[in-house]
C-alpha atoms as a PDB file:
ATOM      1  CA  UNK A   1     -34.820 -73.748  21.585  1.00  0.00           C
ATOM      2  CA  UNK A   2     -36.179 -74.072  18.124  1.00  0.00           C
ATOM      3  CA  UNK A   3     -36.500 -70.940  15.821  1.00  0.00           C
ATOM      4  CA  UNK A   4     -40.332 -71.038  15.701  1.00  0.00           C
ATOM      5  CA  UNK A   5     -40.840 -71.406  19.584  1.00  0.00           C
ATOM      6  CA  UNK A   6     -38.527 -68.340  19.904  1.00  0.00           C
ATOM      7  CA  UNK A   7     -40.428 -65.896  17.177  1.00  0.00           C
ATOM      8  CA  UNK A   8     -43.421 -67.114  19.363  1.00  0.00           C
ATOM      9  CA  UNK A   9     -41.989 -65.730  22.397  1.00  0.00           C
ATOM     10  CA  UNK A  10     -40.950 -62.355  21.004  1.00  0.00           C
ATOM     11  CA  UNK A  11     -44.550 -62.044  19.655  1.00  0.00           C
ATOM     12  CA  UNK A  12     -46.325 -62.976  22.986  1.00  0.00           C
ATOM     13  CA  UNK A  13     -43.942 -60.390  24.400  1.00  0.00           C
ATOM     14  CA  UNK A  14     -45.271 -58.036  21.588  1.00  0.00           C
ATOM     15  CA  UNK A  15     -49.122 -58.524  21.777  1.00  0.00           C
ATOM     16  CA  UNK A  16     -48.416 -58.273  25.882  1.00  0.00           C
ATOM     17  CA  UNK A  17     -47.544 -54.764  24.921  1.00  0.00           C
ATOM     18  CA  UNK A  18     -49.733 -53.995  22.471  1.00  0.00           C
ATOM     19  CA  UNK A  19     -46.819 -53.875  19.951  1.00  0.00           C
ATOM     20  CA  UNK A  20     -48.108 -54.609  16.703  1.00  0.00           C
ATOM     21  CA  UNK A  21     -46.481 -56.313  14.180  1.00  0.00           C
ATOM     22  CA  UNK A  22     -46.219 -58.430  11.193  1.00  0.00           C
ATOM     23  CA  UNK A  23     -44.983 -61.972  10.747  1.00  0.00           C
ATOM     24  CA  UNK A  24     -45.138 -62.327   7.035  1.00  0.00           C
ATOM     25  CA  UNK A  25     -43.574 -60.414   4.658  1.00  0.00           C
ATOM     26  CA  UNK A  26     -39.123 -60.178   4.179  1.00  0.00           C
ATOM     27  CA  UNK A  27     -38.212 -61.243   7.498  1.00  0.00           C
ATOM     28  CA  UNK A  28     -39.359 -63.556  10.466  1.00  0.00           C
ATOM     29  CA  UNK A  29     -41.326 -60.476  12.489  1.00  0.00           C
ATOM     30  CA  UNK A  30     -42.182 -56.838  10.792  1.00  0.00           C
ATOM     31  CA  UNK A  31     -43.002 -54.410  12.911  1.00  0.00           C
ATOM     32  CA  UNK A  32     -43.839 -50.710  11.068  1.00  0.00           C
ATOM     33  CA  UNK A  33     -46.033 -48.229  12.968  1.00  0.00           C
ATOM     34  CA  UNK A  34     -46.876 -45.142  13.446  1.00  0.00           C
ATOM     35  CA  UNK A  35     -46.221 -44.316  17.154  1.00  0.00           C
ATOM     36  CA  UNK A  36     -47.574 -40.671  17.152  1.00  0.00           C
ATOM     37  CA  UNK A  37     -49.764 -38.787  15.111  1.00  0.00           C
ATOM     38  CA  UNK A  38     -50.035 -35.259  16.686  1.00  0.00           C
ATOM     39  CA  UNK A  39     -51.813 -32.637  15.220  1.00  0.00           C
ATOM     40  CA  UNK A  40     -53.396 -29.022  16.203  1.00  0.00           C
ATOM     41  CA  UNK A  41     -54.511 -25.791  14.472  1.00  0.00           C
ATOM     42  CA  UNK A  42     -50.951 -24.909  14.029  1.00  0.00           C
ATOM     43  CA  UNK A  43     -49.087 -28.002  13.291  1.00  0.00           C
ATOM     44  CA  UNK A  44     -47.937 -31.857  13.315  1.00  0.00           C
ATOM     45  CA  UNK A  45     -45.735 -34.078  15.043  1.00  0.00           C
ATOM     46  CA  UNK A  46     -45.444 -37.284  13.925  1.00  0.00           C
ATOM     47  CA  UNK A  47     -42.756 -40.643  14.518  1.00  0.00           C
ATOM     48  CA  UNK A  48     -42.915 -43.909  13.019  1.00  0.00           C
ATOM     49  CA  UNK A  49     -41.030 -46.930  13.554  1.00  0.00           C
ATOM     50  CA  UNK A  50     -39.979 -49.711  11.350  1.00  0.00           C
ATOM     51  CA  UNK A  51     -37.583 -52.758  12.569  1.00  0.00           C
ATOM     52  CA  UNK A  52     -36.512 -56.211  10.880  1.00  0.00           C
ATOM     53  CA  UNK A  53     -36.210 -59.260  13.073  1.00  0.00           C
ATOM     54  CA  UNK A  54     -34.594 -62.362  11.589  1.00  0.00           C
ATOM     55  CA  UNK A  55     -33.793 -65.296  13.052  1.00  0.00           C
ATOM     56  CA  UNK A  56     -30.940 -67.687  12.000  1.00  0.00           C
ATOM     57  CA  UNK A  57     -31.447 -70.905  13.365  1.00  0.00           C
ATOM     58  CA  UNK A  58     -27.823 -72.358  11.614  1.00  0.00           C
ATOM     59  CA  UNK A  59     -25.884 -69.400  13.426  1.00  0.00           C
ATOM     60  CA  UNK A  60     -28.430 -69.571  16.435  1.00  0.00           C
ATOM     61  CA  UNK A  61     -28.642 -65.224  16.115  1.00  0.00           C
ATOM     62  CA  UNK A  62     -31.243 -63.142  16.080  1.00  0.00           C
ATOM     63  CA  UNK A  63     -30.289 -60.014  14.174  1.00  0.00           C
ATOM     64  CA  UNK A  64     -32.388 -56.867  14.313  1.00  0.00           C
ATOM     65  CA  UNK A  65     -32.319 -53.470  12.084  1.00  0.00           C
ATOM     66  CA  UNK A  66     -34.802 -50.872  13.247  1.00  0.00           C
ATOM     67  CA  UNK A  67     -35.230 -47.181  12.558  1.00  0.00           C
ATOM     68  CA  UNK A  68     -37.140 -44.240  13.620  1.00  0.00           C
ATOM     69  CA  UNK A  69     -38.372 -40.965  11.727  1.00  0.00           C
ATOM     70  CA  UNK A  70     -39.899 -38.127  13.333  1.00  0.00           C
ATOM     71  CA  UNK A  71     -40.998 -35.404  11.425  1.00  0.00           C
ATOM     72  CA  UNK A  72     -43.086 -32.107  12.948  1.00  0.00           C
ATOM     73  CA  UNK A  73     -43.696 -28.617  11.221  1.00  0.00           C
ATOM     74  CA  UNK A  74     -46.132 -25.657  12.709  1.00  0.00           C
ATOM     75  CA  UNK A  75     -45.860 -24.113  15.912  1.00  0.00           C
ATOM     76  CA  UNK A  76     -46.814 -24.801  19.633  1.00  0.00           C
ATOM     77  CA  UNK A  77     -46.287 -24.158  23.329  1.00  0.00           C
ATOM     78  CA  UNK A  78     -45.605 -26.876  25.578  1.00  0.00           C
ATOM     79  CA  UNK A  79     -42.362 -28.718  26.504  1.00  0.00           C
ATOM     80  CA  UNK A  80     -40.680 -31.950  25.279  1.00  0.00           C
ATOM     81  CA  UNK A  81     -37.717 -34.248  26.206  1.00  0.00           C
ATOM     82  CA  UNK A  82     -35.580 -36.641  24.713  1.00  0.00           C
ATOM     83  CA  UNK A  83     -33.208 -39.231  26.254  1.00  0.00           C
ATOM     84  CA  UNK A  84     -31.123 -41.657  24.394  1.00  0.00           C
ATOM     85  CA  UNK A  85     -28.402 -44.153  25.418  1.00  0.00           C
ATOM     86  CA  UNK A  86     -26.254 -46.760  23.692  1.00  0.00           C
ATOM     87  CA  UNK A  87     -26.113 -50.385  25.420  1.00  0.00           C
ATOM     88  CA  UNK A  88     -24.602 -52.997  24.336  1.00  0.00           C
ATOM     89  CA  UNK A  89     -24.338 -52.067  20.623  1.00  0.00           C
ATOM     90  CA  UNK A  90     -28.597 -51.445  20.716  1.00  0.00           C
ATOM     91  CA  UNK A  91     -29.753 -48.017  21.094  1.00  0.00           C
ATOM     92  CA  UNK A  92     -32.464 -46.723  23.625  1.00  0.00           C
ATOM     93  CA  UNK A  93     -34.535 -43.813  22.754  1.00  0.00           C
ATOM     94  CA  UNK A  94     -37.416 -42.386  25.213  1.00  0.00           C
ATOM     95  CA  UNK A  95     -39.253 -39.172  23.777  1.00  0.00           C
ATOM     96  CA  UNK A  96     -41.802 -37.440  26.156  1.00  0.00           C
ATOM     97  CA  UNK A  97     -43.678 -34.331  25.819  1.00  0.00           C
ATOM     98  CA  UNK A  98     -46.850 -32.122  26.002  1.00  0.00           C
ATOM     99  CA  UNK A  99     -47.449 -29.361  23.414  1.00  0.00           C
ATOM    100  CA  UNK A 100     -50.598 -26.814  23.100  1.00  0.00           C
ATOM    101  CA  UNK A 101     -52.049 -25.374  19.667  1.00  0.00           C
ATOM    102  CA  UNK A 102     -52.701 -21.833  20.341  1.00  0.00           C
ATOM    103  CA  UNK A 103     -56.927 -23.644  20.677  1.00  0.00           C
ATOM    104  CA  UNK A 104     -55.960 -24.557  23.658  1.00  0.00           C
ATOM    105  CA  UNK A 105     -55.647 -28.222  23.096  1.00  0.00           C
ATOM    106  CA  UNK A 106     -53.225 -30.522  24.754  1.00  0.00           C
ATOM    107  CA  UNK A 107     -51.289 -33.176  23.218  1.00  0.00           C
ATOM    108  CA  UNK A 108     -49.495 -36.187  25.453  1.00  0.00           C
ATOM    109  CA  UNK A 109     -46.793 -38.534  24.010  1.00  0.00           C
ATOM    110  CA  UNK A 110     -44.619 -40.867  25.841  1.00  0.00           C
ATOM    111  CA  UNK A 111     -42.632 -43.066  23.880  1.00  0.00           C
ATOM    112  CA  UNK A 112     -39.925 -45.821  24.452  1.00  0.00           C
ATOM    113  CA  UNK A 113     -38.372 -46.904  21.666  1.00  0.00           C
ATOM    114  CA  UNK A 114     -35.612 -49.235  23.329  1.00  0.00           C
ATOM    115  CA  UNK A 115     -38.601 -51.639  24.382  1.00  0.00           C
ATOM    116  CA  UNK A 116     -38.765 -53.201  21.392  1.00  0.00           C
ATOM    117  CA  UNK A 117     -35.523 -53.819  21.138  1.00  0.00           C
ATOM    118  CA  UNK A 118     -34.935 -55.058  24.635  1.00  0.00           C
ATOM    119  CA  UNK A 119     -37.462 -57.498  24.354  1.00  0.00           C
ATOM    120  CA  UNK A 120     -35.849 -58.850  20.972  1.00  0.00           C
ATOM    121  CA  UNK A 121     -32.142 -58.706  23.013  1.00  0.00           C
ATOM    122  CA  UNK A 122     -33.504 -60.366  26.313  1.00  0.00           C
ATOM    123  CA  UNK A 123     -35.876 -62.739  24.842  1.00  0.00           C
ATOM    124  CA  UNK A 124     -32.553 -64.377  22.373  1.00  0.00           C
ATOM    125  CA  UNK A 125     -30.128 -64.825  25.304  1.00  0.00           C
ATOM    126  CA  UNK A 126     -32.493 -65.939  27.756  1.00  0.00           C
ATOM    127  CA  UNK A 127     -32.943 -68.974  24.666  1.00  0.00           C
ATOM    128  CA  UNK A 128     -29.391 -69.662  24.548  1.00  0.00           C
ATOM    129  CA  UNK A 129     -29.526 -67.293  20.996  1.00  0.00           C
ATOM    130  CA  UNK A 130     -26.951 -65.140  20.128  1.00  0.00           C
ATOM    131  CA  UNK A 131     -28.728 -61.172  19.593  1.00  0.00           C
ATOM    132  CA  UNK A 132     -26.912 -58.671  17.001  1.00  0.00           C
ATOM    133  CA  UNK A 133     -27.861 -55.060  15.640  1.00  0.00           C
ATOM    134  CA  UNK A 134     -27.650 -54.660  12.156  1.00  0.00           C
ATOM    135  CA  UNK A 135     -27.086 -51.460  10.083  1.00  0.00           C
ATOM    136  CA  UNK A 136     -28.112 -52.694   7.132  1.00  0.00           C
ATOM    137  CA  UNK A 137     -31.783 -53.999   6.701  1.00  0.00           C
ATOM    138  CA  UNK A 138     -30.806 -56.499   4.375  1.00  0.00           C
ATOM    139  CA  UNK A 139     -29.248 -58.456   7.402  1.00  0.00           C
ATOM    140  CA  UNK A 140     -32.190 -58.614   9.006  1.00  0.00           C
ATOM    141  CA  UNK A 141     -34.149 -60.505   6.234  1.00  0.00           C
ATOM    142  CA  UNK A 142     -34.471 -62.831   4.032  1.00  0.00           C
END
């Protein structure tokens, strides 16, 4: 399979979830988004995301760098989880939670962060491509 019809998978996969993204720029896709914006009358939760997806047709790999940030200040009531996991050298991270301003407004977040990921990981060696994490973000583009 040819690099182009691959990125063109990964994106269909991507616009199937309503995962946006970005295929100009430093590397083959972009993806940099803001995946909660939280905020009540005492505080802020926020997380963005930001990955790298290159594809090298010569070494027939697709390597990835992505990162999250999540930053929150204030106060609430309410309850939150977070589950992570390490497969295969790519790292899953679901957050989930519900939090109440002391107005009395809720707030609902469930995130999966190892979706985007997956579908990069499956999509490569179901082409016959090779699929690596990168820790630098240089690796990952041009």
């Amino acid at each position: 399979m040819s690099k182009k019809e691959l990125i063109n998978i990964i994106t269909q996969k991507f616009a199937k979830q309503q995962i946006p993204y970005s295929e100009a720029g430093a590397s083959d896709i972009f993806i940099d988004n803001e995946l909660l914006k939280a905020q009540w009358s005492t505080g802020k939760k926020s997380i963005t995301y930001k990955a790298y997806i290159l594809a090298d047709e010569k070494e027939k790999t697709v390597f990835m760098w992505e990162m999250s940030k999540e930053a929150s200040s204030g106060f609430s009531f309410g309850s939150n989880s977070e589950s992570s996991f390490q497969s295969s050298g790519t790292l899953a991270r679901k957050i989930k939670g519900t939090g109440y301003g002391l107005d009395g407004k809720a707030y609902e977040y469930n995130i999966d962060l190892g979706e985007i990921s997956k579908i990069v990981k499956d999509t490569a060696k179901q082409s016959g491509w090779k699929f690596k994490t990168v820790l630098k973000k240089e690796k990952a583009m041009y």
